[in-house]
Protein backbone atom coordinates (compact mmCIF):
# COMPACT_ATOMS: atom_id res chain seq x y z
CA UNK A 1 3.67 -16.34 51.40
CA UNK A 2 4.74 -19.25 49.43
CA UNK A 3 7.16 -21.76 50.58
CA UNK A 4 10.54 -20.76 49.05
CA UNK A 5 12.34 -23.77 46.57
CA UNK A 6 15.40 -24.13 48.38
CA UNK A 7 16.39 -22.44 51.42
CA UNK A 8 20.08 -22.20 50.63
CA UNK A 9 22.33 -19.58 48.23
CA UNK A 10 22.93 -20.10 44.94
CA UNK A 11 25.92 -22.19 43.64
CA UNK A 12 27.62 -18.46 43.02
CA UNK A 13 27.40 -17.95 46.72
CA UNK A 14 24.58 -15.30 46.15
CA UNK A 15 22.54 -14.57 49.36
CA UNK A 16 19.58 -17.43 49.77
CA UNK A 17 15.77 -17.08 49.00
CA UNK A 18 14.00 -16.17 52.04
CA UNK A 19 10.25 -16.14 50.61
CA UNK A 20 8.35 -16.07 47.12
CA UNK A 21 5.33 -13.49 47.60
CA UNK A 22 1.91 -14.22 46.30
CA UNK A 23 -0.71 -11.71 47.73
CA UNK A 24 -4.22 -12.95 47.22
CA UNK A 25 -6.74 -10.58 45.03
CA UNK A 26 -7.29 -7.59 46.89
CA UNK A 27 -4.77 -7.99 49.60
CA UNK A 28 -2.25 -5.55 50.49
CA UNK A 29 1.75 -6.08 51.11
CA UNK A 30 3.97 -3.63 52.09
CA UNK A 31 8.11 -3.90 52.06
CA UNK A 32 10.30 -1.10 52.84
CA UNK A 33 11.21 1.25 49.58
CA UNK A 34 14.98 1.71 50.28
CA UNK A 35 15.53 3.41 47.27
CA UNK A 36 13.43 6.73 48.18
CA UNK A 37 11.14 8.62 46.93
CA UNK A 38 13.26 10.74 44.61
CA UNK A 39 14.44 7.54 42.57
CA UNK A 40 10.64 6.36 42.49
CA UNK A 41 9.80 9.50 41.15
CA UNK A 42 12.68 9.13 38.56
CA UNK A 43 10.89 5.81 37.92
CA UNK A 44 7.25 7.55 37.25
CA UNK A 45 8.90 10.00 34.52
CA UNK A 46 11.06 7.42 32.71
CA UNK A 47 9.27 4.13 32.77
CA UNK A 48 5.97 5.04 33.80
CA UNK A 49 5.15 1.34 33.64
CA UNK A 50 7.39 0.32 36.46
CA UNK A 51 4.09 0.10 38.94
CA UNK A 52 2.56 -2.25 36.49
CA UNK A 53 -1.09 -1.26 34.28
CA UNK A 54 -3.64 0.34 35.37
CA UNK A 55 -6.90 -1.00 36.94
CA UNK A 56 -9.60 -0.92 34.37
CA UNK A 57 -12.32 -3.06 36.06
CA UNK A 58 -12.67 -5.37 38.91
CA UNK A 59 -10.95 -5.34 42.31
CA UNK A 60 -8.30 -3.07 43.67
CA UNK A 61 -4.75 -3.72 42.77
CA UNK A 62 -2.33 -2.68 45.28
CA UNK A 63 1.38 -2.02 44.11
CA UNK A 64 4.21 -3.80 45.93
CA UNK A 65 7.50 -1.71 46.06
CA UNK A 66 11.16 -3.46 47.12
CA UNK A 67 14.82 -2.43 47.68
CA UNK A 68 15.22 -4.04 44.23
CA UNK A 69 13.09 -1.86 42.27
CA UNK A 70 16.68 -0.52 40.28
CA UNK A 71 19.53 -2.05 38.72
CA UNK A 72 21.86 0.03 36.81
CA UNK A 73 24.09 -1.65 34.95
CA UNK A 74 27.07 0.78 33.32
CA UNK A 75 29.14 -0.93 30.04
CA UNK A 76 32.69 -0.50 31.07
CA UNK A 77 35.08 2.60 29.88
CA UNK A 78 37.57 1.18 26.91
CA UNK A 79 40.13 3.35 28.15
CA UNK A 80 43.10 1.71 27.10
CA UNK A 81 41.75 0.90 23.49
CA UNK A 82 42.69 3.12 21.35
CA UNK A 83 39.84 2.42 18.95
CA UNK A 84 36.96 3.14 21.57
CA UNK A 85 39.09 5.08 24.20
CA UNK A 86 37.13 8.48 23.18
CA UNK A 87 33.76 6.89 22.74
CA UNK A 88 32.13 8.25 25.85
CA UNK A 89 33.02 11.64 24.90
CA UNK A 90 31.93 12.16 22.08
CA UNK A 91 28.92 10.58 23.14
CA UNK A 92 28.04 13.53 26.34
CA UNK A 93 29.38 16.00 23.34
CA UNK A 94 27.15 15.03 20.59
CA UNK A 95 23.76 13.45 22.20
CA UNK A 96 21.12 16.24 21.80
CA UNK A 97 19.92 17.75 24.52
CA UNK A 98 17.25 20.82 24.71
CA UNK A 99 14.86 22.12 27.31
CA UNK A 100 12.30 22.01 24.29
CA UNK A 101 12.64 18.50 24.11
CA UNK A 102 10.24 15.95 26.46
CA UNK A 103 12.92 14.58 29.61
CA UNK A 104 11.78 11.40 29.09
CA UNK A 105 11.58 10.68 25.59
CA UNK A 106 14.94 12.00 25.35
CA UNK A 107 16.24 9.44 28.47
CA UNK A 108 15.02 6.58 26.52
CA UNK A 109 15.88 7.98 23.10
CA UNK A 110 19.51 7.96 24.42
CA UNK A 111 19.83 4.36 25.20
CA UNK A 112 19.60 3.93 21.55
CA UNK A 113 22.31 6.80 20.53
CA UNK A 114 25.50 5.87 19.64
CA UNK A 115 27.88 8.13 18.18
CA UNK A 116 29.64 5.63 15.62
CA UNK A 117 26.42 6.28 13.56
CA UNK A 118 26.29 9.95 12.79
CA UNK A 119 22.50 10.66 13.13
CA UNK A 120 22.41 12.32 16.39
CA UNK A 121 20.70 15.75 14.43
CA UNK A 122 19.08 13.53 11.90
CA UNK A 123 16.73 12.02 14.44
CA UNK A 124 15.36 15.30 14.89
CA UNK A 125 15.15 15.88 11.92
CA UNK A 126 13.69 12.94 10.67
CA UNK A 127 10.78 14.13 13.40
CA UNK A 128 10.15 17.82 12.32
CA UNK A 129 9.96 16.29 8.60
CA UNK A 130 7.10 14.16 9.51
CA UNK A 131 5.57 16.05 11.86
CA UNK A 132 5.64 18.92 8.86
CA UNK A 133 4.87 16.81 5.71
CA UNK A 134 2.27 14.47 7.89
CA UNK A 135 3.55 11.40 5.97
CA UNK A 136 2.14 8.17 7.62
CA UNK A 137 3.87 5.68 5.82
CA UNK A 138 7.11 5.68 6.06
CA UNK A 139 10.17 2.68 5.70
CA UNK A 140 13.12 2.87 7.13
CA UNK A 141 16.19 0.55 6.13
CA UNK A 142 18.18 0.85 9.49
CA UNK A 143 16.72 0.71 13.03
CA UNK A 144 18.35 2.41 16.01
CA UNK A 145 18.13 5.90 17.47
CA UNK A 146 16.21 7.49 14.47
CA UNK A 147 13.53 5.19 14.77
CA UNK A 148 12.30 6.09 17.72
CA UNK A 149 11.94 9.86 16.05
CA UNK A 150 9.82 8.73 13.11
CA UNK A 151 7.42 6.67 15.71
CA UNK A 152 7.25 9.66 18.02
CA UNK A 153 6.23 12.23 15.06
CA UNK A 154 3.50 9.74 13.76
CA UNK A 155 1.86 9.42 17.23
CA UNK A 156 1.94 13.20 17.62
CA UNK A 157 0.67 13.51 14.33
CA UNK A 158 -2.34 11.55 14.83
CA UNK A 159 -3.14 13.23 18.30
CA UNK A 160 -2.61 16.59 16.06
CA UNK A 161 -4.87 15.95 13.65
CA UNK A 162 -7.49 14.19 16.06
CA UNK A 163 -7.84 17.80 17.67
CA UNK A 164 -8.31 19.85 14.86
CA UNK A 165 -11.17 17.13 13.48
CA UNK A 166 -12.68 17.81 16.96
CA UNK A 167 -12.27 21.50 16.32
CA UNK A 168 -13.57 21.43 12.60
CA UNK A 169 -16.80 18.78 13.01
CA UNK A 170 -17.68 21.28 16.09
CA UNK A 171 -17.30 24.35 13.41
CA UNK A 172 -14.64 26.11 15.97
CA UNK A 173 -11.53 25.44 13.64
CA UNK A 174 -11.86 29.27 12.83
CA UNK A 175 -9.60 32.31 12.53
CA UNK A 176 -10.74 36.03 11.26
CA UNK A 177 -13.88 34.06 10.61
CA UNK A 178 -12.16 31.97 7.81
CA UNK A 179 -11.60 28.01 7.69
CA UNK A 180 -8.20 27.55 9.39
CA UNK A 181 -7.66 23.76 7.86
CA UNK A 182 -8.37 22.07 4.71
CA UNK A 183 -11.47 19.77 5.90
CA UNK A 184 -11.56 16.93 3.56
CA UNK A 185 -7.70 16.45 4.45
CA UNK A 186 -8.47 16.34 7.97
CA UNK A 187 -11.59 14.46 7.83
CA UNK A 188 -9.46 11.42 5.85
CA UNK A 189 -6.34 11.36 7.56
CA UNK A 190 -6.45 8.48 9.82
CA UNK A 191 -8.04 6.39 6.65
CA UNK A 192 -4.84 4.60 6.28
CA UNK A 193 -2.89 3.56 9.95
CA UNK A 194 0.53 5.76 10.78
CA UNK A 195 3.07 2.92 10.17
CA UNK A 196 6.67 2.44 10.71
CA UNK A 197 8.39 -0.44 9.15
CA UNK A 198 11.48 -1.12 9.68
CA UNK A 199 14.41 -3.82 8.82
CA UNK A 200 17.83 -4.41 9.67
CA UNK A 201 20.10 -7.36 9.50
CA UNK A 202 21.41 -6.04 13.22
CA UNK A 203 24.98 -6.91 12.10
CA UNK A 204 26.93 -3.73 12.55
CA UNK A 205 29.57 -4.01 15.53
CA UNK A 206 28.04 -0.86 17.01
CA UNK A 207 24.15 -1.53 16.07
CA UNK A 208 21.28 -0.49 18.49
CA UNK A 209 18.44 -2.10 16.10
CA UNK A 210 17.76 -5.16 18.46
CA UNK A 211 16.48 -2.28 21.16
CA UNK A 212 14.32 -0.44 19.18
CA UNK A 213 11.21 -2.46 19.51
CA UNK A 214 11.75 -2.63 23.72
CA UNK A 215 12.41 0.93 24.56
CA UNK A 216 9.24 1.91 21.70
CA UNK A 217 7.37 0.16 23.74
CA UNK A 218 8.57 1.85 26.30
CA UNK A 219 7.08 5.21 25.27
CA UNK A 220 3.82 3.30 24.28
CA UNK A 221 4.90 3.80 21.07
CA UNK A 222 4.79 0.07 19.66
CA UNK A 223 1.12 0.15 18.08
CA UNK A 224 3.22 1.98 15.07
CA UNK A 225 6.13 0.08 14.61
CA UNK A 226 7.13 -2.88 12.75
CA UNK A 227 10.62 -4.58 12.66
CA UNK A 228 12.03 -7.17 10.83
CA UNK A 229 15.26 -8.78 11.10
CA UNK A 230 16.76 -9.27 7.82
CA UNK A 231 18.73 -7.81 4.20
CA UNK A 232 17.09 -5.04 2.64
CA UNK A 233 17.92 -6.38 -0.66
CA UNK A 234 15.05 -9.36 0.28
CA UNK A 235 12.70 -6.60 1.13
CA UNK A 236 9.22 -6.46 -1.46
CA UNK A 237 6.97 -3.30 -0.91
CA UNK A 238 3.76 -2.86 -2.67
CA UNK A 239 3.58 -0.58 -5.41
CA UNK A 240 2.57 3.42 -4.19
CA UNK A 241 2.59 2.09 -0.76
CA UNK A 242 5.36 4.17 1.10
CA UNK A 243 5.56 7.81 1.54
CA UNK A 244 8.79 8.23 2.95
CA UNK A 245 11.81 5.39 2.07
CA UNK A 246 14.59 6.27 4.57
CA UNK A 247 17.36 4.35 4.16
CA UNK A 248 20.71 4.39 6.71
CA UNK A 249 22.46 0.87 5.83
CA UNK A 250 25.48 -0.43 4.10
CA UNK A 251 24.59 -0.23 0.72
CA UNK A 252 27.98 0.54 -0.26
CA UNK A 253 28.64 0.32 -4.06
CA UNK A 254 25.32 -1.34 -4.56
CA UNK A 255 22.69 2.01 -4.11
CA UNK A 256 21.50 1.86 -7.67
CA UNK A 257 20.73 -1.93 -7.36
CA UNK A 258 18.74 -1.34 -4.29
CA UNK A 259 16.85 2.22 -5.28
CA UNK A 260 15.77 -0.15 -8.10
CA UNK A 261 14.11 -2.75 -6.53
CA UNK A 262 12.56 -0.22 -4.01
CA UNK A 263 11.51 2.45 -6.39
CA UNK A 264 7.83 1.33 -7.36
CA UNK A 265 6.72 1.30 -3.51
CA UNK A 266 7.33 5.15 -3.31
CA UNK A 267 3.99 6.94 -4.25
CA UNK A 268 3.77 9.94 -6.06
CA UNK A 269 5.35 12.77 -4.48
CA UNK A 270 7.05 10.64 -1.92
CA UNK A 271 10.88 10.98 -0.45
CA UNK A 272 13.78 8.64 -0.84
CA UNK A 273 15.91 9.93 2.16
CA UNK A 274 19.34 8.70 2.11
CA UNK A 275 22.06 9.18 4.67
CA UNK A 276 25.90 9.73 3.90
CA UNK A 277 25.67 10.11 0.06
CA UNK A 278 28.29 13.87 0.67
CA UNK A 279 30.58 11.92 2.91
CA UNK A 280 30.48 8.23 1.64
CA UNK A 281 32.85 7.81 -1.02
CA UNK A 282 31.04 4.70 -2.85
CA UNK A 283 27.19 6.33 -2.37
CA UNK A 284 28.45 9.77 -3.52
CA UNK A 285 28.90 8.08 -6.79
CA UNK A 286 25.61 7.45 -6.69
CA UNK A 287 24.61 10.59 -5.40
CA UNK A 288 26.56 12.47 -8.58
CA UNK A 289 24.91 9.90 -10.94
CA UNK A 290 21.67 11.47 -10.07
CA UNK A 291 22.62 14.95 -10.45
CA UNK A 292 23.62 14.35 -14.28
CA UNK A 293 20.46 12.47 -14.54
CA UNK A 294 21.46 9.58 -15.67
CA UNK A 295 18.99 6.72 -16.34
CA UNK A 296 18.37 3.63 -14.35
CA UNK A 297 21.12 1.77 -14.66
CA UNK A 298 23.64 4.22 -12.87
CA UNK A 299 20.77 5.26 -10.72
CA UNK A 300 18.14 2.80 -9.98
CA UNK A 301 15.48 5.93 -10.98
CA UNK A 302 13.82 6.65 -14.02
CA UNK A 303 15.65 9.88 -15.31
CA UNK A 304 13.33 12.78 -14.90
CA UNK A 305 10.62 11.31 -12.62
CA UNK A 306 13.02 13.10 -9.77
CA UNK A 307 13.96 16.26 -8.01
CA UNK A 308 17.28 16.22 -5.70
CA UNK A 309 18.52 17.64 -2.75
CA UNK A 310 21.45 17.79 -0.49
CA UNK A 311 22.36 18.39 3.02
CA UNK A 312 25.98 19.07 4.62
CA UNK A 313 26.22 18.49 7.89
CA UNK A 314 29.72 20.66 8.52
CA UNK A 315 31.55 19.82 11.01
């Protein structure tokens, strides 16, 4: 082992460093795994990365397992503030659960719910709209919880599509003896890179933006997303480069001024999806500005290049 830096505890009377542990290439060191098996196994299905990458050439790696391998660190109940005092509730009511859903990408997914943001059914959603329309470029305006939806539809979309190409170039992509795909369609797909970009100004008291990026990684979804810190008012998009704008920000009174700026990057036949424009007093202004079809300046749209639709969530 290597020579610890100071035998003695810390200043905050922590216990003292007995050894700093170095094994040499292909060596083997063994401590005691306190924690058990069960929690290790917890380990393997949430963060499957906890044991470190895998060997893809050279020598033997051997894993090293402690009595530190988990730290769980709880936020603490705001019992006594009125404001918050329910939070935690609401939270165990309202965080989806289903037995269809994948354990583990739900377990991360949570980290990033939080209930003060109403999209706890529009993250699915958001996923079975992708994974239905196979739209591979998509913006969101927003990060948090939802995000990690949208990334998890792409990649499934790709792995999709990547097995009914294998089926089709082997001519098995058959049923009742009839072409069960539309080849050309299948053949292009993965012509342009699935792509998630997203931006955020991570100011809101209750924002889960910064954590996006860490837990997608997580899930080995990272290859697909891109975040920016910063206004969405700043952002410029390339003409007919997005197919799906979803935007879940403050815009407040100012929807028209940013649809405006944003409207040439949608393509033809793409979706501006907008969240709270029933419930939101300033963007259901908006909102009934574009079902009288008003022109730009009330909407930020040219009148008639657009068809509308709206969504209640009741309760």
């Amino acid at each position: 082992y290597n020579p610890p830096p100071g035998a003695a505890g810390g200043e905050d009377g922590g216990p003292a460093l007995l050894a700093a542990v170095r094994p040499r290439a292909g060596s083997c060191l063994v401590f005691p795994q306190g924690v058990g098996e069960e929690a290790v196994e917890y380990a393997r299905r949430h963060w499957p990365t906890h044991e470190g990458s895998p060997v893809r050439s050279g020598r033997s790696k051997y894993v090293v397992r402690s009595d530190v391998l988990f730290v769980t660190h709880t936020e603490p109940l705001l019992l006594h503030d009125p404001l918050f005092r329910n939070d935690h509730l609401v939270r165990r009511s309202f965080l989806p659960t289903s037995p269809a859903l994948d354990e583990r990408f739900l377990g991360h997914a949570a980290s990033l719910y939080n209930p003060h943001m109403g999209v706890e059914n529009l993250g699915p959603f958001l996923y079975s709209f992708i994974k239905f329309t196979k739209k591979r470029s998509i913006v969101e305006i927003g990060a948090g919880y939802t995000t990690l939806w949208i990334l998890q539809a792409l990649a499934e979309n790709d792995a999709e599509l990547a097995r009914i190409r294998e089926l089709q170039r082997t001519g098995r992509c058959r049923l009742l003896d009839i072409d069960w795909t539309i080849g050309e369609i299948v053949e292009d797909y993965d012509r342009e890179p699935a792509r998630l970009f997203c931006i955020d100004n991570c100011e809101h008291q209750k924002e889960t933006a910064t954590g996006a990026g860490t837990v997608a990684n997580s899930l080995g979804l990272a290859p697909y997303l891109h975040f920016q810190k910063g206004d969405a008012f700043d952002l410029t998009l390339a003409p007919h480069s997005v197919d799906v704008l979803w935007c879940d920000f403050g815009v407040g009174t100012r929807m028209a001024e940013f649809v405006a700026g944003a409207w040439h990057c949608l393509r033809p036949g793409g979706f501006l999806l907008c969240h709270s424009t029933l419930t939101n007093e300033n963007t259901r202004a908006w909102l009934e500005a574009c079902r009288r079809g008003e022109g730009e300046e009330a909407t930020g749209m040219p009148a008639g290049e657009y068809a509308g639709g709206s969504l209640l969530e009741p309760q």
